[in-house]
N, C-alpha and C. Protein backbone atom coordinates (compact mmCIF):
# COMPACT_ATOMS: atom_id res chain seq x y z
N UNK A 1 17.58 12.80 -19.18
CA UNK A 1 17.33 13.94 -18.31
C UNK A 1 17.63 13.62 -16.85
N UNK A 2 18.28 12.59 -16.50
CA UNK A 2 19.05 12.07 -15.08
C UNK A 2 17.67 11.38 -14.42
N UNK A 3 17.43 11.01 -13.28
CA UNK A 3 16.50 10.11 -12.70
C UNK A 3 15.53 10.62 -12.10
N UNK A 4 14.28 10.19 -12.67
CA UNK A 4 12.87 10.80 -12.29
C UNK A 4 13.07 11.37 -10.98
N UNK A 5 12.52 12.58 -10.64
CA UNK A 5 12.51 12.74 -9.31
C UNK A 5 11.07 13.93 -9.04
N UNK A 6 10.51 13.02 -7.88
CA UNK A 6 9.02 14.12 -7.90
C UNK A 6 8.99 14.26 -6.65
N UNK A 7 9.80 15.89 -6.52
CA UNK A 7 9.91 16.94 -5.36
C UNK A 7 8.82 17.62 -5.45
N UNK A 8 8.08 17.60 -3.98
CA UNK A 8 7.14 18.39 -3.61
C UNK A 8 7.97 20.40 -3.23
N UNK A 9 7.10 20.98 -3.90
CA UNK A 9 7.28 22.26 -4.04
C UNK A 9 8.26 22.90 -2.78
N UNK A 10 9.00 22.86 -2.28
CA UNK A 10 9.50 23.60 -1.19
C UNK A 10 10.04 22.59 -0.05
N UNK A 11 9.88 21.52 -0.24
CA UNK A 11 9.69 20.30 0.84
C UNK A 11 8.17 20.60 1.32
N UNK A 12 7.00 21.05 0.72
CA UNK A 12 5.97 20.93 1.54
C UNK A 12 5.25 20.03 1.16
N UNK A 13 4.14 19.27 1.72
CA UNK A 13 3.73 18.43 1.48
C UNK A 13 2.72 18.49 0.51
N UNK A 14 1.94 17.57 -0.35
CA UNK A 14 1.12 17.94 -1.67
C UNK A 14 -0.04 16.96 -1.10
N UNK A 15 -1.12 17.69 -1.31
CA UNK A 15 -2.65 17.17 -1.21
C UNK A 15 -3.05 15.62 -1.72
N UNK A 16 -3.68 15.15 -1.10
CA UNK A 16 -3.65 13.72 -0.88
C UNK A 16 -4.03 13.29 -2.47
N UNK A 17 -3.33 12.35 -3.31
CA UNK A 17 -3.57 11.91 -4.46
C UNK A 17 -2.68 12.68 -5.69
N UNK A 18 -2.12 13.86 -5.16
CA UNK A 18 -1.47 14.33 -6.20
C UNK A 18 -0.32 13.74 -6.73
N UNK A 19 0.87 13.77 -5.81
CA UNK A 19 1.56 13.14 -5.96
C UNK A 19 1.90 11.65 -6.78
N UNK A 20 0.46 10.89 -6.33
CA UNK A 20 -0.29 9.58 -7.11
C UNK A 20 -0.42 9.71 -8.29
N UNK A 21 -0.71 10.94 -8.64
CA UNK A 21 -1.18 11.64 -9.95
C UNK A 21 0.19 12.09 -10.96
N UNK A 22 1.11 12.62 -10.31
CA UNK A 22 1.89 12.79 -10.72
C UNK A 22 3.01 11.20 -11.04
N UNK A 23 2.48 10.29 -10.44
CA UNK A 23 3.75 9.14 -10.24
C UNK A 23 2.77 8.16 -11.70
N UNK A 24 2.09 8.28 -11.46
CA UNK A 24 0.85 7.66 -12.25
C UNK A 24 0.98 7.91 -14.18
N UNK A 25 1.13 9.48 -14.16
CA UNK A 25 0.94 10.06 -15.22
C UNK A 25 2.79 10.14 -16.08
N UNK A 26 3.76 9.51 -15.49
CA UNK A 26 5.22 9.18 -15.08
C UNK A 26 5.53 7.97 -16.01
N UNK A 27 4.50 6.75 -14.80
CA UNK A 27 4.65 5.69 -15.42
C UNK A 27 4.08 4.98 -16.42
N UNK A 28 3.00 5.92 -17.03
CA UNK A 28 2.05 5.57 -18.21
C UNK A 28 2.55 6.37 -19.13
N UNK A 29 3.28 6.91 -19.55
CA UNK A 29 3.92 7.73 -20.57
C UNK A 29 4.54 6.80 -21.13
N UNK A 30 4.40 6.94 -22.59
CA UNK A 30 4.76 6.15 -23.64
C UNK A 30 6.57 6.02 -23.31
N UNK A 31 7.14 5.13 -22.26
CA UNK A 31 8.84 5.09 -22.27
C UNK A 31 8.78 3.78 -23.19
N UNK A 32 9.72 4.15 -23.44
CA UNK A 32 10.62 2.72 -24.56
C UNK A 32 11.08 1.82 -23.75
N UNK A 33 11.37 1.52 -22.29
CA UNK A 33 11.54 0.82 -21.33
C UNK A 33 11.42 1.21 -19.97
N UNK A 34 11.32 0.13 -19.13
CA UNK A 34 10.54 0.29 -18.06
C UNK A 34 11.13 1.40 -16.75
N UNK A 35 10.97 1.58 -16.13
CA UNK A 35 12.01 2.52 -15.25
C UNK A 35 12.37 1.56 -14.65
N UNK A 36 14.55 2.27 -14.46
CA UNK A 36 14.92 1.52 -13.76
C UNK A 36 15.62 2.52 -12.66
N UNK A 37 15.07 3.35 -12.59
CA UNK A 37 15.77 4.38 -11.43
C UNK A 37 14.50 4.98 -10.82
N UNK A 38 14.30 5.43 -9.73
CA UNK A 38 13.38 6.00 -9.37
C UNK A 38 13.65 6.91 -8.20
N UNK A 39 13.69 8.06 -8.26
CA UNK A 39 14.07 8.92 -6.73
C UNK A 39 13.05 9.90 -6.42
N UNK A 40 12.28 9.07 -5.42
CA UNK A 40 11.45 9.66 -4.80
C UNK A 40 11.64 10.65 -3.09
N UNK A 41 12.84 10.60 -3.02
CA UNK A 41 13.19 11.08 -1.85
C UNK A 41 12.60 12.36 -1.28
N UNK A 42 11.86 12.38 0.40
CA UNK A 42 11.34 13.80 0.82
C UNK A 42 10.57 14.07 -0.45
N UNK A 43 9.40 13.22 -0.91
CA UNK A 43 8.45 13.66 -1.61
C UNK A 43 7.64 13.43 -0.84
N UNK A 44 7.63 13.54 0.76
CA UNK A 44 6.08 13.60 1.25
C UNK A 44 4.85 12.57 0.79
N UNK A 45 5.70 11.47 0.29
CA UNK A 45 4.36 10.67 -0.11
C UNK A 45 3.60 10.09 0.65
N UNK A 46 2.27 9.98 0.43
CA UNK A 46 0.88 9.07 1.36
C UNK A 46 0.69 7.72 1.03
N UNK A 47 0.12 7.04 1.86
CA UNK A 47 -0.40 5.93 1.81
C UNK A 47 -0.87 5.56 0.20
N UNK A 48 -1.43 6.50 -0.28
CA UNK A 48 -2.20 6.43 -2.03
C UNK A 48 -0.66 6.05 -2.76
N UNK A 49 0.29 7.11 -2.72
CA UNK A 49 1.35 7.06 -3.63
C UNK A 49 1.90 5.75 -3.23
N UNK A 50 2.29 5.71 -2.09
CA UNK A 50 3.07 4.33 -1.72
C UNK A 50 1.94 3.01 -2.36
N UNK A 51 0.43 3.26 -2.21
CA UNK A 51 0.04 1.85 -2.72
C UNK A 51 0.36 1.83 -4.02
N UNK A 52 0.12 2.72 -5.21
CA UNK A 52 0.49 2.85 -6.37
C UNK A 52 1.86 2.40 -6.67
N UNK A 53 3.12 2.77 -5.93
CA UNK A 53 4.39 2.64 -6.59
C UNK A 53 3.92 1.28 -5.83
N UNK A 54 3.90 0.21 -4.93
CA UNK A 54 3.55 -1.18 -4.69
C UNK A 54 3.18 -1.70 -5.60
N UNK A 55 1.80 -1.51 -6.33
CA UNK A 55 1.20 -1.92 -7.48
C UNK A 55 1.76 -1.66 -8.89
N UNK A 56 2.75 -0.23 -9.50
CA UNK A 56 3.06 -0.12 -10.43
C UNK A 56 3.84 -0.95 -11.29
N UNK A 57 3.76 -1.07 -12.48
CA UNK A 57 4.18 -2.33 -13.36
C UNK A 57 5.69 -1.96 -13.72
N UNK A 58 6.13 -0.92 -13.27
CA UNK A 58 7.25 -0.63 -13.14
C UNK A 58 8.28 -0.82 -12.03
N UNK A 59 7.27 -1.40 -10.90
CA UNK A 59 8.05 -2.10 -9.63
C UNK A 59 9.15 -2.97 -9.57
N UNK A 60 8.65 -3.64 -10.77
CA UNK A 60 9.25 -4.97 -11.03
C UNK A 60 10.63 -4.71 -11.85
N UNK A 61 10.90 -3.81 -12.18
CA UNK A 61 12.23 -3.88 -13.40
C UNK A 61 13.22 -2.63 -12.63
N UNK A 62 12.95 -1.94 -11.03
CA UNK A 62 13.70 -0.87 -10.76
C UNK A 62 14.75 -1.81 -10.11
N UNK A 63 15.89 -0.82 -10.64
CA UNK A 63 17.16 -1.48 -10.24
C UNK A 63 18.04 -0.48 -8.86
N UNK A 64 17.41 1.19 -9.39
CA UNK A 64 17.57 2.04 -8.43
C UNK A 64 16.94 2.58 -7.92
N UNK A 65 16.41 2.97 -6.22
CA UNK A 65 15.21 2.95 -5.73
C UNK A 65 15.72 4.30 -4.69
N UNK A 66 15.30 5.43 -4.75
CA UNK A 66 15.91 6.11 -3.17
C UNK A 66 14.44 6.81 -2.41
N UNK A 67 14.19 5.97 -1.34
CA UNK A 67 13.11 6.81 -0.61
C UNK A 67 12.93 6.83 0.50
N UNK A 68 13.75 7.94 0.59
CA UNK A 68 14.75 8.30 1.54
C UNK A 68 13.36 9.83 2.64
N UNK A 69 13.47 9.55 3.73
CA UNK A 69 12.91 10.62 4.27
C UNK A 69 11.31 10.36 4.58
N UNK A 70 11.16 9.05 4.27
CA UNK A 70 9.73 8.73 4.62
C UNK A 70 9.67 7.65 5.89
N UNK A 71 8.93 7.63 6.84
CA UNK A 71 8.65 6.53 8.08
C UNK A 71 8.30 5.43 7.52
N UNK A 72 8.62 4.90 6.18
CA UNK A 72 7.88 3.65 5.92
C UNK A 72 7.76 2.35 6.68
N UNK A 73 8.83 2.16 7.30
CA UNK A 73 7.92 1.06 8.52
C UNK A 73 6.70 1.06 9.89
N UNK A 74 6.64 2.47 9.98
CA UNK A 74 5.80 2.53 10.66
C UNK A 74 4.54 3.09 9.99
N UNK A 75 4.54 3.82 8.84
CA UNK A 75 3.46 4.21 8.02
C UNK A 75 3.00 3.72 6.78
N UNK A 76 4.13 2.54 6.28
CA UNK A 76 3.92 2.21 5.43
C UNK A 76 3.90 0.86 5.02
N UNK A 77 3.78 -0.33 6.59
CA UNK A 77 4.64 -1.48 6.60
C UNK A 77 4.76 -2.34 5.39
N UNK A 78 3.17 -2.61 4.85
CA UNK A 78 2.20 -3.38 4.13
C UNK A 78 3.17 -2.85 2.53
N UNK A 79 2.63 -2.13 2.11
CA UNK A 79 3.14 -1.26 0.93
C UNK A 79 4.58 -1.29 1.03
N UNK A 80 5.28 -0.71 1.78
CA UNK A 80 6.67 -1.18 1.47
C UNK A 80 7.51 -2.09 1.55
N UNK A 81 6.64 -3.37 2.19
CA UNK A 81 7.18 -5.06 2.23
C UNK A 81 6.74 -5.40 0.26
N UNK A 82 5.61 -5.02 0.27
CA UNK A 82 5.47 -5.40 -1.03
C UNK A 82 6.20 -4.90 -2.85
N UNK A 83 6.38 -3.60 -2.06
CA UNK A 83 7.30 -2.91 -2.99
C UNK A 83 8.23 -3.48 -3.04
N UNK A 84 9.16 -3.40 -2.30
CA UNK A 84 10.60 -4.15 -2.01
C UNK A 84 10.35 -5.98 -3.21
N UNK A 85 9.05 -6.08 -2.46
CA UNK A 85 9.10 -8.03 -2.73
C UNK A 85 8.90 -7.73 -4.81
N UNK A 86 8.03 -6.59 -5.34
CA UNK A 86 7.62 -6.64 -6.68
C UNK A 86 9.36 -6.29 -7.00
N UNK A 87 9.99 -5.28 -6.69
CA UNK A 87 11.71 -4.90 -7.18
C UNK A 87 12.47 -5.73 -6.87
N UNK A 88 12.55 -6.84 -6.08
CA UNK A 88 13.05 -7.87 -5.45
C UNK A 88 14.08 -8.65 -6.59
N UNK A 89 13.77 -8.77 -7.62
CA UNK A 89 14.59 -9.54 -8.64
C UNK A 89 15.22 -8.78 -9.55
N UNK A 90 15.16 -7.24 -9.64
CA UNK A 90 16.29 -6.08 -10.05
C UNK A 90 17.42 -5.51 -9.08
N UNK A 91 16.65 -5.04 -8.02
CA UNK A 91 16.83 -3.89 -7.49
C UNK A 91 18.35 -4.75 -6.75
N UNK A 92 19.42 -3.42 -7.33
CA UNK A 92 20.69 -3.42 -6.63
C UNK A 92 21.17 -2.32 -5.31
N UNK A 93 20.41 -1.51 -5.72
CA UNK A 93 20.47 -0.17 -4.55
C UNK A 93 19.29 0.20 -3.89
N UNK A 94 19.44 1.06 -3.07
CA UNK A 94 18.31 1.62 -2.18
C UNK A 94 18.50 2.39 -0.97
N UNK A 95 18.43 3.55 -1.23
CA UNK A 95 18.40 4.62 -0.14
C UNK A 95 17.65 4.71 0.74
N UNK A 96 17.57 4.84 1.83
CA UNK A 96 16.28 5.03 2.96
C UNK A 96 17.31 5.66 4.16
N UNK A 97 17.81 6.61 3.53
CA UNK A 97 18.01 7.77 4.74
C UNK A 97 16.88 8.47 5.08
N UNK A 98 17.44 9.22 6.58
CA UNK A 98 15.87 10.30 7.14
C UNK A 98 14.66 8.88 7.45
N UNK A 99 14.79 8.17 7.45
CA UNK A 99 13.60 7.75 7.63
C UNK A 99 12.74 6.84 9.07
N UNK A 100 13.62 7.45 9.91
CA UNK A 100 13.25 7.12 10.99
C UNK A 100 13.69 5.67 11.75
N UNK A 101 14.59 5.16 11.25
CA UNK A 101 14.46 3.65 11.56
C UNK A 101 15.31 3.52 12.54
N UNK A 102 14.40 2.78 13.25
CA UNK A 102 15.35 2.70 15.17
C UNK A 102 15.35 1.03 15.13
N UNK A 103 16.18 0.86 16.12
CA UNK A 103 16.10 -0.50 16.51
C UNK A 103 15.18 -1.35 16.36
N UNK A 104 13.87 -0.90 17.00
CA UNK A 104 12.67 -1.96 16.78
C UNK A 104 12.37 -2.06 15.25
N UNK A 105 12.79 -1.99 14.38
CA UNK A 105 12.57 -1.81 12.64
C UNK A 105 13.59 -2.48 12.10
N UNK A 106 14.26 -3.14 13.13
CA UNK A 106 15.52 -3.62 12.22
C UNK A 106 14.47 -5.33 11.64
N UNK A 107 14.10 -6.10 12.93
CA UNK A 107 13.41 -7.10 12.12
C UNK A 107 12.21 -6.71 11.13
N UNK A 108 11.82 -5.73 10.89
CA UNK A 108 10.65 -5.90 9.89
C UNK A 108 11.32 -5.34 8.33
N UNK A 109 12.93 -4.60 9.01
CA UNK A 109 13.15 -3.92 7.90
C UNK A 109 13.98 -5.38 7.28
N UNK A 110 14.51 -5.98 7.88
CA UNK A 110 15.19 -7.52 7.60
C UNK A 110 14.41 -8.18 6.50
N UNK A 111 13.43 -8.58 6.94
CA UNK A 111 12.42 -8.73 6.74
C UNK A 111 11.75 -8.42 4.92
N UNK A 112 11.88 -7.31 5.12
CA UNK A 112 11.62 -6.81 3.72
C UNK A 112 12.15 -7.16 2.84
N UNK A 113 13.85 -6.90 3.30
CA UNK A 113 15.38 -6.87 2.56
C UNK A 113 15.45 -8.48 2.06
N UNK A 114 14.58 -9.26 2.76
CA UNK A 114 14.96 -10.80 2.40
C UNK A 114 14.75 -11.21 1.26
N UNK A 115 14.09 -10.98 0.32
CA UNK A 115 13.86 -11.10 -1.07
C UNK A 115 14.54 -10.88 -1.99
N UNK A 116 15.53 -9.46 -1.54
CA UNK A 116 16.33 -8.65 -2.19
C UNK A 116 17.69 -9.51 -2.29
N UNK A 117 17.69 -10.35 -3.32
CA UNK A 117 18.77 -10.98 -3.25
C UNK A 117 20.16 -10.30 -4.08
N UNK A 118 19.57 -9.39 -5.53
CA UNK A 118 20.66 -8.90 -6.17
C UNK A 118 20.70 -7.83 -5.26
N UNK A 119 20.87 -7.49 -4.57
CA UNK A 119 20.93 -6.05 -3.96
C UNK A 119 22.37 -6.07 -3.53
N UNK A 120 23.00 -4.52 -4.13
CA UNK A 120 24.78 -4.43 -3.69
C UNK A 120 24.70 -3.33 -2.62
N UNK A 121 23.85 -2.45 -2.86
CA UNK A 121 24.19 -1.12 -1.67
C UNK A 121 22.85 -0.95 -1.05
N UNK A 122 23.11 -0.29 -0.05
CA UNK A 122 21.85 -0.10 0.95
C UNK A 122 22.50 1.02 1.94
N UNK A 123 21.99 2.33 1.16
CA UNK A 123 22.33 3.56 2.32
C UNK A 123 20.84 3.92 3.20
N UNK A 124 21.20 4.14 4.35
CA UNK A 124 20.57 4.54 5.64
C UNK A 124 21.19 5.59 6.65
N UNK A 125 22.08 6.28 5.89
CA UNK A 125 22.42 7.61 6.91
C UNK A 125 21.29 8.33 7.50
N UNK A 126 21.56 8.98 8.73
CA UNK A 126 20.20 9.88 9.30
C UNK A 126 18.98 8.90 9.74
N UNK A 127 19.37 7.83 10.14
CA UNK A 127 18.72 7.19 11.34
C UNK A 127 19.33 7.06 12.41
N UNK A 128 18.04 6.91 13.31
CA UNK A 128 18.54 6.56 14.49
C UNK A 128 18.91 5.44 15.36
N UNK A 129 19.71 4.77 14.65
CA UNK A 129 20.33 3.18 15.18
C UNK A 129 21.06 3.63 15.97
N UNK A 130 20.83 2.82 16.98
CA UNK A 130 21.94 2.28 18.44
C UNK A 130 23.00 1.61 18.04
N UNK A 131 22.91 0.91 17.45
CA UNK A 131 23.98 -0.38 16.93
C UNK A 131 23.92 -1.48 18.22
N UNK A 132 22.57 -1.40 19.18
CA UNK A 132 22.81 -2.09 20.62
C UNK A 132 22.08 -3.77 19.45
N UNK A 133 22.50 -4.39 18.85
CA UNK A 133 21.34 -5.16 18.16
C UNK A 133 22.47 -6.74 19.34
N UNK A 134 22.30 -6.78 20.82
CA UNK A 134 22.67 -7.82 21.23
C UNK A 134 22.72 -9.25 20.19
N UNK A 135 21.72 -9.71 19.80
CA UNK A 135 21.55 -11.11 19.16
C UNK A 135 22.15 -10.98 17.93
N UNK A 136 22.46 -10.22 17.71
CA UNK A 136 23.18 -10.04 16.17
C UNK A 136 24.62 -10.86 16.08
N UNK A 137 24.39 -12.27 15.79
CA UNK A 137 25.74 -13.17 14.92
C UNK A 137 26.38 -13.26 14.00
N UNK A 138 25.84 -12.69 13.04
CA UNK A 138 26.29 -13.17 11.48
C UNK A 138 26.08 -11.93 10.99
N UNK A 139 27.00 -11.40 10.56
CA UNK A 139 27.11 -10.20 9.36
C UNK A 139 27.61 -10.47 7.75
N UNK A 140 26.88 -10.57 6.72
CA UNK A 140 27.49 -11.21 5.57
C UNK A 140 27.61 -9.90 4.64
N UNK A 141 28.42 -9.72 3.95
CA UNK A 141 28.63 -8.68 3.07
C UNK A 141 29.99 -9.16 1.65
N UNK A 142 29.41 -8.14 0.08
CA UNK A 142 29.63 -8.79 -0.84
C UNK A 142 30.65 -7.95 -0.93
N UNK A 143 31.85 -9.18 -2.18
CA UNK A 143 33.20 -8.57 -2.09
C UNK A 143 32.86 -7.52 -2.86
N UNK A 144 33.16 -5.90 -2.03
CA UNK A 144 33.44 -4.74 -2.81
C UNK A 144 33.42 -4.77 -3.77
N UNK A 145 33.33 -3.55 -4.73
CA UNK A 145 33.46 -3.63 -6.38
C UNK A 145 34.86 -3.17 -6.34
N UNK A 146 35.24 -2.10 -5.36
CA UNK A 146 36.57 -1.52 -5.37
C UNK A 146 37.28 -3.12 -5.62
N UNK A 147 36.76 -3.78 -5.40
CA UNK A 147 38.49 -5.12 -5.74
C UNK A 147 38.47 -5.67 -6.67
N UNK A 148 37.34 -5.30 -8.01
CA UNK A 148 37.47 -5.70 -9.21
C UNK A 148 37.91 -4.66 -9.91
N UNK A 149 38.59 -5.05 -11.02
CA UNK A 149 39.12 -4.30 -12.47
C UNK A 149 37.81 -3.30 -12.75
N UNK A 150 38.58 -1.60 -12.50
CA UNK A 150 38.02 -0.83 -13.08
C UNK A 150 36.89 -1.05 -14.39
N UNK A 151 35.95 -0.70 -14.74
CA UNK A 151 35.60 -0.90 -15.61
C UNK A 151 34.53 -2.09 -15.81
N UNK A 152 34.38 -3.04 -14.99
CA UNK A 152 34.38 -4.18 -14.65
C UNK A 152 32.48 -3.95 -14.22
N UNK A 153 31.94 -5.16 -15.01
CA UNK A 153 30.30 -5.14 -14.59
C UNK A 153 29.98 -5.54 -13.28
N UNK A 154 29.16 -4.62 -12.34
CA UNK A 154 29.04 -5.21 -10.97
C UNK A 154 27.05 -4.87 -11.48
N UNK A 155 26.61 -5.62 -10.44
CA UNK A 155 26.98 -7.54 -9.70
C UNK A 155 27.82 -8.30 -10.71
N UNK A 156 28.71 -9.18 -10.34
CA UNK A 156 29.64 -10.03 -11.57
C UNK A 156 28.77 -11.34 -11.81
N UNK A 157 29.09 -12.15 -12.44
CA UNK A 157 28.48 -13.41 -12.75
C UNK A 157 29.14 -14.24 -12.05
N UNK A 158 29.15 -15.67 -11.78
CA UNK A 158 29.47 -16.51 -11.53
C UNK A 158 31.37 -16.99 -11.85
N UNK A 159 31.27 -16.08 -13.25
CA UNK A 159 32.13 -16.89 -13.59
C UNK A 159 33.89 -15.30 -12.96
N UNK A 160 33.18 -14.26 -13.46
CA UNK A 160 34.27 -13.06 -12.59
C UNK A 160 34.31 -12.94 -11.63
N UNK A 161 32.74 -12.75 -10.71
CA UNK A 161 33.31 -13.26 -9.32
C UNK A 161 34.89 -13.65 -8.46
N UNK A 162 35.25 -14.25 -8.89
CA UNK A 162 36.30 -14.85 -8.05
C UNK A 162 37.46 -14.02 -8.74
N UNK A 163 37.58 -13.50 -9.49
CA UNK A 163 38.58 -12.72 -10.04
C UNK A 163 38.38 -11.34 -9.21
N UNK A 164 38.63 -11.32 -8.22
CA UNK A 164 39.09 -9.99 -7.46
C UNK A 164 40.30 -9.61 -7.03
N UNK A 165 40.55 -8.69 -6.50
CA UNK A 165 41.91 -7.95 -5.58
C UNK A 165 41.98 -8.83 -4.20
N UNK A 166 42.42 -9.65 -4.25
CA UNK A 166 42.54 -10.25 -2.62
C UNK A 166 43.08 -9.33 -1.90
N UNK A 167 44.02 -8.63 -1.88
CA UNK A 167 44.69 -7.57 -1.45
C UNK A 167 43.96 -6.71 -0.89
N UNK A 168 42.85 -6.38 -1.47
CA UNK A 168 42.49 -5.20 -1.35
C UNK A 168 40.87 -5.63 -0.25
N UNK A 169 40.51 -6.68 -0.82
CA UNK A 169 39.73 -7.64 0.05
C UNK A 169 39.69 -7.72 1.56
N UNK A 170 41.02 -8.32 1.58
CA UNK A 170 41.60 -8.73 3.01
C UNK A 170 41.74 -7.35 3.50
N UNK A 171 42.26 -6.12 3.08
CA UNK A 171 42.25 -5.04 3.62
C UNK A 171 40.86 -4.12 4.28
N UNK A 172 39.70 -4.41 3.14
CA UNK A 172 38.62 -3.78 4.04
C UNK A 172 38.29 -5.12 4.70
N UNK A 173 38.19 -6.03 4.88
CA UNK A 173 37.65 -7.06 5.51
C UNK A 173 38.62 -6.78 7.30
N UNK A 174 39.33 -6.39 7.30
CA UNK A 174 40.31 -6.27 8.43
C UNK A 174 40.01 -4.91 9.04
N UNK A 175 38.77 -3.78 8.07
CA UNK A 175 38.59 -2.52 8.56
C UNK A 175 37.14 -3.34 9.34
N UNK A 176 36.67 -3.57 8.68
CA UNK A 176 35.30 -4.05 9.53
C UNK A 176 35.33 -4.59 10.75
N UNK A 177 36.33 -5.85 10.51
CA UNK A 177 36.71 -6.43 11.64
C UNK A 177 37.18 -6.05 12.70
N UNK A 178 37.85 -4.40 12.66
CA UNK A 178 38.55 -3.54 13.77
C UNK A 178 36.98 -3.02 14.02
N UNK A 179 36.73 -2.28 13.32
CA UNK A 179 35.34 -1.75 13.97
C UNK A 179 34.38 -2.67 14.84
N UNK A 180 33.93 -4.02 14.14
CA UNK A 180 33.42 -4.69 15.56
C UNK A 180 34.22 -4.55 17.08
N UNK A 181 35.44 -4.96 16.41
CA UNK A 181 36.11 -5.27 17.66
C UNK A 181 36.46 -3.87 18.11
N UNK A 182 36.17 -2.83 17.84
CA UNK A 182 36.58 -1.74 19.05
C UNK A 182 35.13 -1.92 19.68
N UNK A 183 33.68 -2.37 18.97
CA UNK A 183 32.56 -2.33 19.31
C UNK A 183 32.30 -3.09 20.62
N UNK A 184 33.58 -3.70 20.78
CA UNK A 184 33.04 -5.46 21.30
C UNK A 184 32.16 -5.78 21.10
N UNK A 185 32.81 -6.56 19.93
CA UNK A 185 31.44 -7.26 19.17
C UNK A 185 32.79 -8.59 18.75
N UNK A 186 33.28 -9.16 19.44
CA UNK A 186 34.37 -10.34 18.14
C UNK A 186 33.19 -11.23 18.41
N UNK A 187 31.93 -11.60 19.30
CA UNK A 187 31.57 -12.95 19.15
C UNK A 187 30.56 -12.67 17.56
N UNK A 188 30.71 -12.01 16.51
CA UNK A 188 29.94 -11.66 15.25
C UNK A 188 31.13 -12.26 14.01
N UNK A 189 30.33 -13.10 13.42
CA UNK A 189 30.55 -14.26 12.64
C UNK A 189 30.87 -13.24 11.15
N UNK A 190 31.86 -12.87 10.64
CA UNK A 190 31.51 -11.73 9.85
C UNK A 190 32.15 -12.85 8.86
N UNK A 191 31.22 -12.90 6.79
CA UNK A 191 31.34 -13.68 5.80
C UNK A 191 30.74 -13.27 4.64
N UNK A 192 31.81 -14.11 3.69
CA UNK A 192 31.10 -12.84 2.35
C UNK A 192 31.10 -14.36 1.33
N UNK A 193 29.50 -14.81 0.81
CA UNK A 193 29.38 -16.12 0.14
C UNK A 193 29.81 -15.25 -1.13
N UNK A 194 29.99 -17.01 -1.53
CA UNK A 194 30.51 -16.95 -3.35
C UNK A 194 29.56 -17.78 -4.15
N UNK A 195 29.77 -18.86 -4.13
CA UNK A 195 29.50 -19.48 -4.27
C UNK A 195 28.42 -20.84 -3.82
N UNK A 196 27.37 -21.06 -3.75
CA UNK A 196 26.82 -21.63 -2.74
C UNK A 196 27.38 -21.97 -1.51
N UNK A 197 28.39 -22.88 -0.92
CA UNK A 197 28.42 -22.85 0.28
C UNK A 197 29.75 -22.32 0.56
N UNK A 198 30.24 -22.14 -0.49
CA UNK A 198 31.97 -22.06 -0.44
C UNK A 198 31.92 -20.21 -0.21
N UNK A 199 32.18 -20.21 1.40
CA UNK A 199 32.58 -18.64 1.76
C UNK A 199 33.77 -18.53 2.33
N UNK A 200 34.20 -17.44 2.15
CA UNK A 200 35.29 -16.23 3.18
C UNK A 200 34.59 -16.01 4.30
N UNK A 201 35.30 -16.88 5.40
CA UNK A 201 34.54 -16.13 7.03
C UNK A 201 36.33 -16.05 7.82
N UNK A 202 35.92 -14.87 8.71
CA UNK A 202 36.78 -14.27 9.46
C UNK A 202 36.43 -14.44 10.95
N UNK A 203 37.12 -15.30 11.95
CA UNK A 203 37.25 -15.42 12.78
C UNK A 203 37.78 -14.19 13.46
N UNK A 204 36.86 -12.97 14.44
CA UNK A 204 37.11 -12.09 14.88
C UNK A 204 38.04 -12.75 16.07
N UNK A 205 38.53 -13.62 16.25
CA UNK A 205 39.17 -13.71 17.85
C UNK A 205 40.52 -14.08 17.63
N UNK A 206 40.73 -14.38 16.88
CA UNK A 206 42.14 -14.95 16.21
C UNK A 206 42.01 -14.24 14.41
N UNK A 207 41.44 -13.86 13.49
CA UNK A 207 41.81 -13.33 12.63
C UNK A 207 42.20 -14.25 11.74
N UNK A 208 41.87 -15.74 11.97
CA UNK A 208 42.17 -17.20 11.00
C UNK A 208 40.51 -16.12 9.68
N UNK A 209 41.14 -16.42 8.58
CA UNK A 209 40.27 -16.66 7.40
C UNK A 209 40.26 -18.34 6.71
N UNK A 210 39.40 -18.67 6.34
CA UNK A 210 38.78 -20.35 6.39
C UNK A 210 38.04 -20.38 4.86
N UNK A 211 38.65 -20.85 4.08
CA UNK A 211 37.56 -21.01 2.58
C UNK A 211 37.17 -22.81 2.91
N UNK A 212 35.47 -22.13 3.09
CA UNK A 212 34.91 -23.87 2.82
C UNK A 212 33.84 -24.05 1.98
């Protein structure tokens, strides 16, 4: 029936615990496996719902997460460091558009994200970032799926990994790299690991690529 989703009536907001009630009565239903999608987006949730999905035994096995439209770093810090840390060893995606996140949220939202090691996408449209993040050195990002064979299981293993589109690689890797640099930004270390230490880094000032 496509991915749970518990919209409050109109976008209005629902009386304290319902929602809980509703997420509650969701995840105790006899499923044959655990949820691995969850879209809670602009459900107005409270402090109750957010501690519940933190605590739910279904935290642990979501692979798709969108909750999108809530202030959770400023309303939710506690609960949504911990959420993140229980999905931490599934979770590949995660939406958090609308949700308020300005500059000062980038370290706590970092922060969160650090656990999240399988994680491939991370949308945040409809915030309000500056992009002013001065101290910002190192940008690391994973080779696209676009550069593997259609069809093809993403996250890859160890062993497909390295079987990509170089072509196609080097091509967005050279879009990013224009975008810093119209940003002025070349002193940003931009690298995409493979392998424990053995990465692709791009020298924004000269455009040398370096496998070490």
């Amino acid at each position: 029936t496509g991915r749970p989703c518990l919209d409050s009536p109109q976008g209005s907001r629902a009386p304290w615990g319902l929602l809980s009630a509703a997420i509650s009565h969701l995840a105790r239903s006899p499923l044959r496996t655990p949820l691995r999608v969850l879209d809670v987006g602009n459900c107005a949730l409270n402090h109750e719902d957010m501690t519940f999905l933190a605590n739910c035994i279904h935290a642990a096995h979501l692979e798709v997460l969108d909750l999108s439209g809530h202030c959770l770093v400023d309303l939710f810090p506690a609960t949504f460091h911990r959420l993140l840390g229980q999905a931490a060893p599934t979770l590949r995606a995660l939406t958090l558009e609308e949700c308020g996140l300005e500059d000062r949220h980038v370290g706590a939202l970092s922060l969160a994200l650090g656990t999240c090691r399988r994680l491939r996408e991370l949308r945040f449209l409809g915030n309000p970032l500056s992009g002013r993040l001065p101290r910002l050195r190192c940008v690391e990002f994973p080779v696209p799926r676009d550069c593997y064979p259609e069809g093809s299981a993403y996250p890859q293993d160890e062993l497909a990994m390295s079987k990509f589109d170089q072509q196609k690689y080097d091509a967005i890797a050279a879009d990013l790299r224009a975008v810093l640099l119209r940003a002025g930004r070349d002193d940003i270390q931009v690298s995409t690991p493979l392998f424990g230490n053995m990465v692709f880094f791009f020298n924004l000032v000269d455009e040398e690529k370096v496998l070490h």
